[in-house]
Each structure stands twice: as structure tokens, then as C-alpha cells.
C-alpha atoms as a PDB file:
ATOM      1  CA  UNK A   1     109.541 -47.049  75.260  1.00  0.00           C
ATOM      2  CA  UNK A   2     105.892 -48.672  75.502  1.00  0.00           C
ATOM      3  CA  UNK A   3     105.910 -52.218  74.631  1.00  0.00           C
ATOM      4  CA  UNK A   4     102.281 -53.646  73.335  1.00  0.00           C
ATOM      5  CA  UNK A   5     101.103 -56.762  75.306  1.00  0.00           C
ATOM      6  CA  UNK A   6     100.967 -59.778  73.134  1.00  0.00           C
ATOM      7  CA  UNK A   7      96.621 -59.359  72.547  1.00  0.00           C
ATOM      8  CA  UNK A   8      97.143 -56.179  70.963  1.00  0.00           C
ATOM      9  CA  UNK A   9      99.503 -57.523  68.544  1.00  0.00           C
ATOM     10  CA  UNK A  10      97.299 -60.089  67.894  1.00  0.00           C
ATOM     11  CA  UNK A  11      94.490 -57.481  67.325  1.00  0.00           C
ATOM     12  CA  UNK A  12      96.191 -55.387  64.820  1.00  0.00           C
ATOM     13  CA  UNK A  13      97.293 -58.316  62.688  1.00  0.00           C
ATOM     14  CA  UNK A  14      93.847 -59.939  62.378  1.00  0.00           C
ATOM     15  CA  UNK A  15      92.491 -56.521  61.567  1.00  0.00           C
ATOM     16  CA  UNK A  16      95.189 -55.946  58.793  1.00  0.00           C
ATOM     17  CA  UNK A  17      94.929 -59.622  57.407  1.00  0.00           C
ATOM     18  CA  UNK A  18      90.603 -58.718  57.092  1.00  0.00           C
ATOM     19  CA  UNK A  19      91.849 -55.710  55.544  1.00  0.00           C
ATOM     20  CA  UNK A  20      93.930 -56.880  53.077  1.00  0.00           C
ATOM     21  CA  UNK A  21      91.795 -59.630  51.761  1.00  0.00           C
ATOM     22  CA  UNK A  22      89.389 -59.207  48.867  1.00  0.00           C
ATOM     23  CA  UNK A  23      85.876 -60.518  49.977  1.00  0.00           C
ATOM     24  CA  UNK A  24      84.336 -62.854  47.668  1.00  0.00           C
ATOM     25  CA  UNK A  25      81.513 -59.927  46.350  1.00  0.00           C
ATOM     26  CA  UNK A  26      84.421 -57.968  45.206  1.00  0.00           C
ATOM     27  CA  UNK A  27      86.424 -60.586  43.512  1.00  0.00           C
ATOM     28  CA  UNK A  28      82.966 -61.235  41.410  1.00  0.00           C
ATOM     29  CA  UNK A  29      82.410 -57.659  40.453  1.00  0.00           C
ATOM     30  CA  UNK A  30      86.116 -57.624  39.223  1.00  0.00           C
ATOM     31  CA  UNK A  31      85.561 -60.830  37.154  1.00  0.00           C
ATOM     32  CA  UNK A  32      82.500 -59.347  35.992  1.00  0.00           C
ATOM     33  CA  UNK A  33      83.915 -56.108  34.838  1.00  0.00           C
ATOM     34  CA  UNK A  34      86.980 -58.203  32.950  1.00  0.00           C
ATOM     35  CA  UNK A  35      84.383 -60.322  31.495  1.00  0.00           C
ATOM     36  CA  UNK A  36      82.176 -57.363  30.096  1.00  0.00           C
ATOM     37  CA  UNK A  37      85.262 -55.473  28.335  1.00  0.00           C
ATOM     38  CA  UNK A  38      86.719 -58.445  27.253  1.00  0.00           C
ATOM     39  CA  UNK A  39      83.266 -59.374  25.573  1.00  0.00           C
ATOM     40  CA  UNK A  40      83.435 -55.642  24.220  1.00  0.00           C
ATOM     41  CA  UNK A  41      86.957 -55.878  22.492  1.00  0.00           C
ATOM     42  CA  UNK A  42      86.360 -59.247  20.869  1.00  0.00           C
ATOM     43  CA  UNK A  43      82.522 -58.081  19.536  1.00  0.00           C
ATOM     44  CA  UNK A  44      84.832 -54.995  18.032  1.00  0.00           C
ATOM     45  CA  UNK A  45      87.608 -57.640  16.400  1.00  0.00           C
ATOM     46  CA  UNK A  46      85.262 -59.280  14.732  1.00  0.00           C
ATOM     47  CA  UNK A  47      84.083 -56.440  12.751  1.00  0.00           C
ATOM     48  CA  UNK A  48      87.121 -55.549  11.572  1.00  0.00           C
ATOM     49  CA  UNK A  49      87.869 -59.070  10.535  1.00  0.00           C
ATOM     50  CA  UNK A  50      84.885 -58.925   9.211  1.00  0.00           C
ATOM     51  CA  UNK A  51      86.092 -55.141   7.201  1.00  0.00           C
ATOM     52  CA  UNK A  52      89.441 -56.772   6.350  1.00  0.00           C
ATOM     53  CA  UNK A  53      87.609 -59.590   4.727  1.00  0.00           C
ATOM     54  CA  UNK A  54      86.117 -57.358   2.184  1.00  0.00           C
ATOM     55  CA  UNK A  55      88.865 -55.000   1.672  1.00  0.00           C
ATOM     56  CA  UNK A  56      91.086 -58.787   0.683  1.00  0.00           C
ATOM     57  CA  UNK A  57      88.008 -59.391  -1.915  1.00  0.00           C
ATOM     58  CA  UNK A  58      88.105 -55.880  -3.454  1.00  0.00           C
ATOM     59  CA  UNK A  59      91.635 -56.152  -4.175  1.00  0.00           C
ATOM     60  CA  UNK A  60      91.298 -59.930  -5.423  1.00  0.00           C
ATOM     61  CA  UNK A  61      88.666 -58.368  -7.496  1.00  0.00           C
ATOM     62  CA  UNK A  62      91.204 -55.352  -9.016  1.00  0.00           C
ATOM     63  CA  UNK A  63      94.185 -57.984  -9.298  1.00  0.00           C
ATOM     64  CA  UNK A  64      91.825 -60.555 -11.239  1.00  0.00           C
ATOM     65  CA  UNK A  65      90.668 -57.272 -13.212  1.00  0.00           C
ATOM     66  CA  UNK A  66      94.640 -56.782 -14.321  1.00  0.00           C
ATOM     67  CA  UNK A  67      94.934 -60.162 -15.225  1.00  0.00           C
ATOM     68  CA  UNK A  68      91.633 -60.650 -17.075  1.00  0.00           C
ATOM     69  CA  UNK A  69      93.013 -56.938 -19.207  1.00  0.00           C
ATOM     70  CA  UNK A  70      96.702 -58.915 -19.709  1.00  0.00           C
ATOM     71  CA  UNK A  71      94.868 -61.676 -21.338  1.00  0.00           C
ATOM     72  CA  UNK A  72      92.878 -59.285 -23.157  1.00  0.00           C
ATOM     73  CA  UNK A  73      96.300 -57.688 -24.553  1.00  0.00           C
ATOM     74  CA  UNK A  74      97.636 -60.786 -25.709  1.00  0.00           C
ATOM     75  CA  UNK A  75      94.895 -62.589 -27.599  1.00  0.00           C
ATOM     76  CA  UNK A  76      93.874 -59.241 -29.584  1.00  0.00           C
ATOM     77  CA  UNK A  77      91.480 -57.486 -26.692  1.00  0.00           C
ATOM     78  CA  UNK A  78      89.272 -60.893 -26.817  1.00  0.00           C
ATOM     79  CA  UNK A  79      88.571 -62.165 -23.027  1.00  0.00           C
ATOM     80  CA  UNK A  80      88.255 -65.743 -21.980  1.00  0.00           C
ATOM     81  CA  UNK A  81      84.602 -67.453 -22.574  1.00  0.00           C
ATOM     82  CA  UNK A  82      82.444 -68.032 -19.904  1.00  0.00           C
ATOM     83  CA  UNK A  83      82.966 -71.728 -20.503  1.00  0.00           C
ATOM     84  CA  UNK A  84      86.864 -70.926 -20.109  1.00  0.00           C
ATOM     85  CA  UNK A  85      86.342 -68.910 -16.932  1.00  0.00           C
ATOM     86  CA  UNK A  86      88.790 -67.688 -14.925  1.00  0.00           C
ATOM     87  CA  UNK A  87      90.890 -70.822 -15.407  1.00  0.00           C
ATOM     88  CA  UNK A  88      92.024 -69.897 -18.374  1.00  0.00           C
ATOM     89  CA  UNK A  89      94.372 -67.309 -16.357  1.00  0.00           C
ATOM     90  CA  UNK A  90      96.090 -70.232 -14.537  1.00  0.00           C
ATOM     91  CA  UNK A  91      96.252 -73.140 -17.294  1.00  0.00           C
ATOM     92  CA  UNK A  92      95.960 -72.875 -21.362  1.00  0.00           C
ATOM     93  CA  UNK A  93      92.002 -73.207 -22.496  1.00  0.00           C
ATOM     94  CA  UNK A  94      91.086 -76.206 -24.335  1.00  0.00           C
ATOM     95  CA  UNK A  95      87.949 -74.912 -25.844  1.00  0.00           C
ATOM     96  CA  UNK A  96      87.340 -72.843 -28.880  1.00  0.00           C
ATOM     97  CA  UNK A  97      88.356 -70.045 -29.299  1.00  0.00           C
ATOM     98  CA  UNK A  98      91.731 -70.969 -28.616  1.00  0.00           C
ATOM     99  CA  UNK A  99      93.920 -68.116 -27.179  1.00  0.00           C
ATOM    100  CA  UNK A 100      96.617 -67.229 -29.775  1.00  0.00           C
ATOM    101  CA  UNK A 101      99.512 -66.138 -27.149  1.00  0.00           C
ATOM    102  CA  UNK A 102      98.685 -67.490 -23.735  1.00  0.00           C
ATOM    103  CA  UNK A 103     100.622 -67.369 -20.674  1.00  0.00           C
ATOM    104  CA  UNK A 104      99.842 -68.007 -17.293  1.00  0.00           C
ATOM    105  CA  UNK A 105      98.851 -65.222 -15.596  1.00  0.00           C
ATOM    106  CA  UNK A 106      97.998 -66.738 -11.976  1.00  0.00           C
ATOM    107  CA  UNK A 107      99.844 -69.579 -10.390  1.00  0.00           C
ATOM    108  CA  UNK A 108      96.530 -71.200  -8.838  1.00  0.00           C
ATOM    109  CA  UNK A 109      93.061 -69.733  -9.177  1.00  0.00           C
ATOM    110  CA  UNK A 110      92.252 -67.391  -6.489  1.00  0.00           C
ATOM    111  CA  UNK A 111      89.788 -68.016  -3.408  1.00  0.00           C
ATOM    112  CA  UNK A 112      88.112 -65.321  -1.717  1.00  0.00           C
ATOM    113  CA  UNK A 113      88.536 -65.098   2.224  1.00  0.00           C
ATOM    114  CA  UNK A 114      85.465 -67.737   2.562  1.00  0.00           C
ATOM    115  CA  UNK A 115      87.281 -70.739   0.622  1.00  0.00           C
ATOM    116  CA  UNK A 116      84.801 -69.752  -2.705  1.00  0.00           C
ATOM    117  CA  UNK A 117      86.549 -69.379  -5.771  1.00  0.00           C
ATOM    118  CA  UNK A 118      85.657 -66.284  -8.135  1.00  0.00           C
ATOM    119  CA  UNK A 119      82.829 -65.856 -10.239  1.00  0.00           C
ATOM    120  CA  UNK A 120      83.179 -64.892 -14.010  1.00  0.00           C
ATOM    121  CA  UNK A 121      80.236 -64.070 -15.994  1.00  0.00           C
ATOM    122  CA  UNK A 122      80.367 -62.796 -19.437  1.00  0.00           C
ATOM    123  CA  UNK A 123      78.153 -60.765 -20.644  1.00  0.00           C
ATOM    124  CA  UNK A 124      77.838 -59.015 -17.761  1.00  0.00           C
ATOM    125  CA  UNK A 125      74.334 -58.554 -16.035  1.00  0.00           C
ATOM    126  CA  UNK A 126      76.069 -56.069 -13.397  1.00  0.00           C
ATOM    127  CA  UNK A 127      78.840 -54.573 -15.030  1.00  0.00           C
ATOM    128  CA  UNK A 128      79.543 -51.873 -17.030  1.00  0.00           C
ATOM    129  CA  UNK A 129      82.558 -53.486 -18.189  1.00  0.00           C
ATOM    130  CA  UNK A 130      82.837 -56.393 -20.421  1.00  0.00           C
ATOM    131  CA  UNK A 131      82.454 -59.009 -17.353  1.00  0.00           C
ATOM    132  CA  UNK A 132      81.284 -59.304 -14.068  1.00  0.00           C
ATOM    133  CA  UNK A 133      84.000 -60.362 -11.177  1.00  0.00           C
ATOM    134  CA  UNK A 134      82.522 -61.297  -8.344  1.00  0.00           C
ATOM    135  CA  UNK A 135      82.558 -63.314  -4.671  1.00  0.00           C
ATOM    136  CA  UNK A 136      79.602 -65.091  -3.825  1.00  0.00           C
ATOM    137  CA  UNK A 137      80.367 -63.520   0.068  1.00  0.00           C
ATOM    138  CA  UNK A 138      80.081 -65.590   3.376  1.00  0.00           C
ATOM    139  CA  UNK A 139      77.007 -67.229   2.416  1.00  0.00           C
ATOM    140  CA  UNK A 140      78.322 -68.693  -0.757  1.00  0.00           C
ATOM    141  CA  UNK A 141      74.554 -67.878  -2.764  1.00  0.00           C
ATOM    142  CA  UNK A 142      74.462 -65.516  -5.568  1.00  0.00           C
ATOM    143  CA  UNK A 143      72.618 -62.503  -3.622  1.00  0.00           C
ATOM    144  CA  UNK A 144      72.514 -59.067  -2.959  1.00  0.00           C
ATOM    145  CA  UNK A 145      75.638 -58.996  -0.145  1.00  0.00           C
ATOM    146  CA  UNK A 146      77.566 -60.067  -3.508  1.00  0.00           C
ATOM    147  CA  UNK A 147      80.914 -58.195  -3.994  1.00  0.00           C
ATOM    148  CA  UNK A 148      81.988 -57.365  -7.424  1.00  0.00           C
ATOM    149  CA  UNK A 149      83.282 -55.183  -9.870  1.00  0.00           C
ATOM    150  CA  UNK A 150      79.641 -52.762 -10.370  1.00  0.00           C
END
């Protein structure tokens, strides 16, 4: 049995312990590389917030588009005014013409995913129904990134 003198044990440990250390270069190429893909995945989350955001306002847009055709029903196929707006699907106009049968047909008026409320404009100038639904978008303007019911 060979027994190893106490400097060669010394010798093999220091060279494992430099061995099993990371050096400072590769600890910063690893942080680097975490950093990059990291950078990656959130630039891709945003777009599809940014998707999911628009998909929310074309269904606001439909479900606003139900209501507005319920109202319709019930005050013989007349829709509200522009003066009346979409509020009058959440509390009872109090201009002329009065609806004959309301009902509420929203609890609360609706906000698109920017905090904005809905835009109602009758006669339509985008349309080819008999109004125009629409979300102003993320810069709250009336522009072309509009998205409505045309």
C-alpha cells in the first residue's frame, strides 16, 4: 500500500479547489447569456400583451354591438342618440327621444384595456352599420391605429 507524503496531498487539493471554481470571466459570460434571453422572453411578452389587448377590445366591441341591437329591439329598432351615447345602456336617457321600454343592459359603462371609455358615433363615418363603436387605442387620439367595428 503506497501512502502519499503530506505535499502531494496538498498538491492535488489546491489543483481540484482551482478546478472547481468558476473564474470571474466565466461567471460574466453566464450573467451575460441570462441577461440576453431574459431580455428576449420579456421583448416577446410584451407583444402578446400587447395582441391580448386588442383581442379584449374586439370583443368589448361585439358585446357593446349585442347590447346596442337589444336596445334596438326594445325601443322599436331606434338606437340611442349620439347625445345619449353609450350611457344610455347602463342608466335610463334623459333626453328626447325618450326610450319607450328601457332596461339596463350594462352594469357600468365599459373601458377598453387603456382606461378610455368607448366611442359612439351616430351616423357613422366608418361603418357600414348604423354606428361606429370604437376605442380611441393606447394613444387615446382619434387616429388611424383606431379599433372599431369597420
Amino acid at each position: 500500500m503506497k501512502f502519499r507524503s503530506q505535499s502531494q496531498f496538498r498538491s492535488q487539493s489546491q489543483s481540484r479547489r482551482r478546478w472547481a471554481a468558476f473564474t470571474l470571466v466565466e461567471l460574466v459570460i453566464v450573467i451575460t447569456i441570462i441577461a440576453i434571453l431574459s431580455g428576449s422572453g420579456i421583448y416577446l411578452i410584451i407583444g402578446f400583451i400587447d395582441d391580448a389587448k386588442v383581442q379584449r377590445v374586439e370583443s368589448d366591441i361585439q358585446a357593446l354591438d349585442l347590447a346596442l341591437k337589444a336596445y334596438e329591439r326594445n325601443n322599436y329598432f331606434k338606437p340611442p342618440t349620439q347625445e345619449q351615447g353609450l350611457q344610455a345602456l347602463v342608466e335610463r336617457p334623459t333626453g328626447d327621444p325618450q326610450p319607450e321600454r328601457w332596461r339596463a343592459y350594462l352594469e357600468e359603462p365599459m373601458r377598453d384595456p387603456w382606461g378610455s371609455e368607448y366611442q359612439y358615433r351616430i351616423p357613422p363615418q366608418k361603418s357600414k352599420k348604423k354606428y361606429d363603436i370604437f376605442s380611441l387605442g393606447e394613444d387615446g387620439v382619434e387616429s388611424d391605429d383606431d379599433i372599431g367595428n369597420w
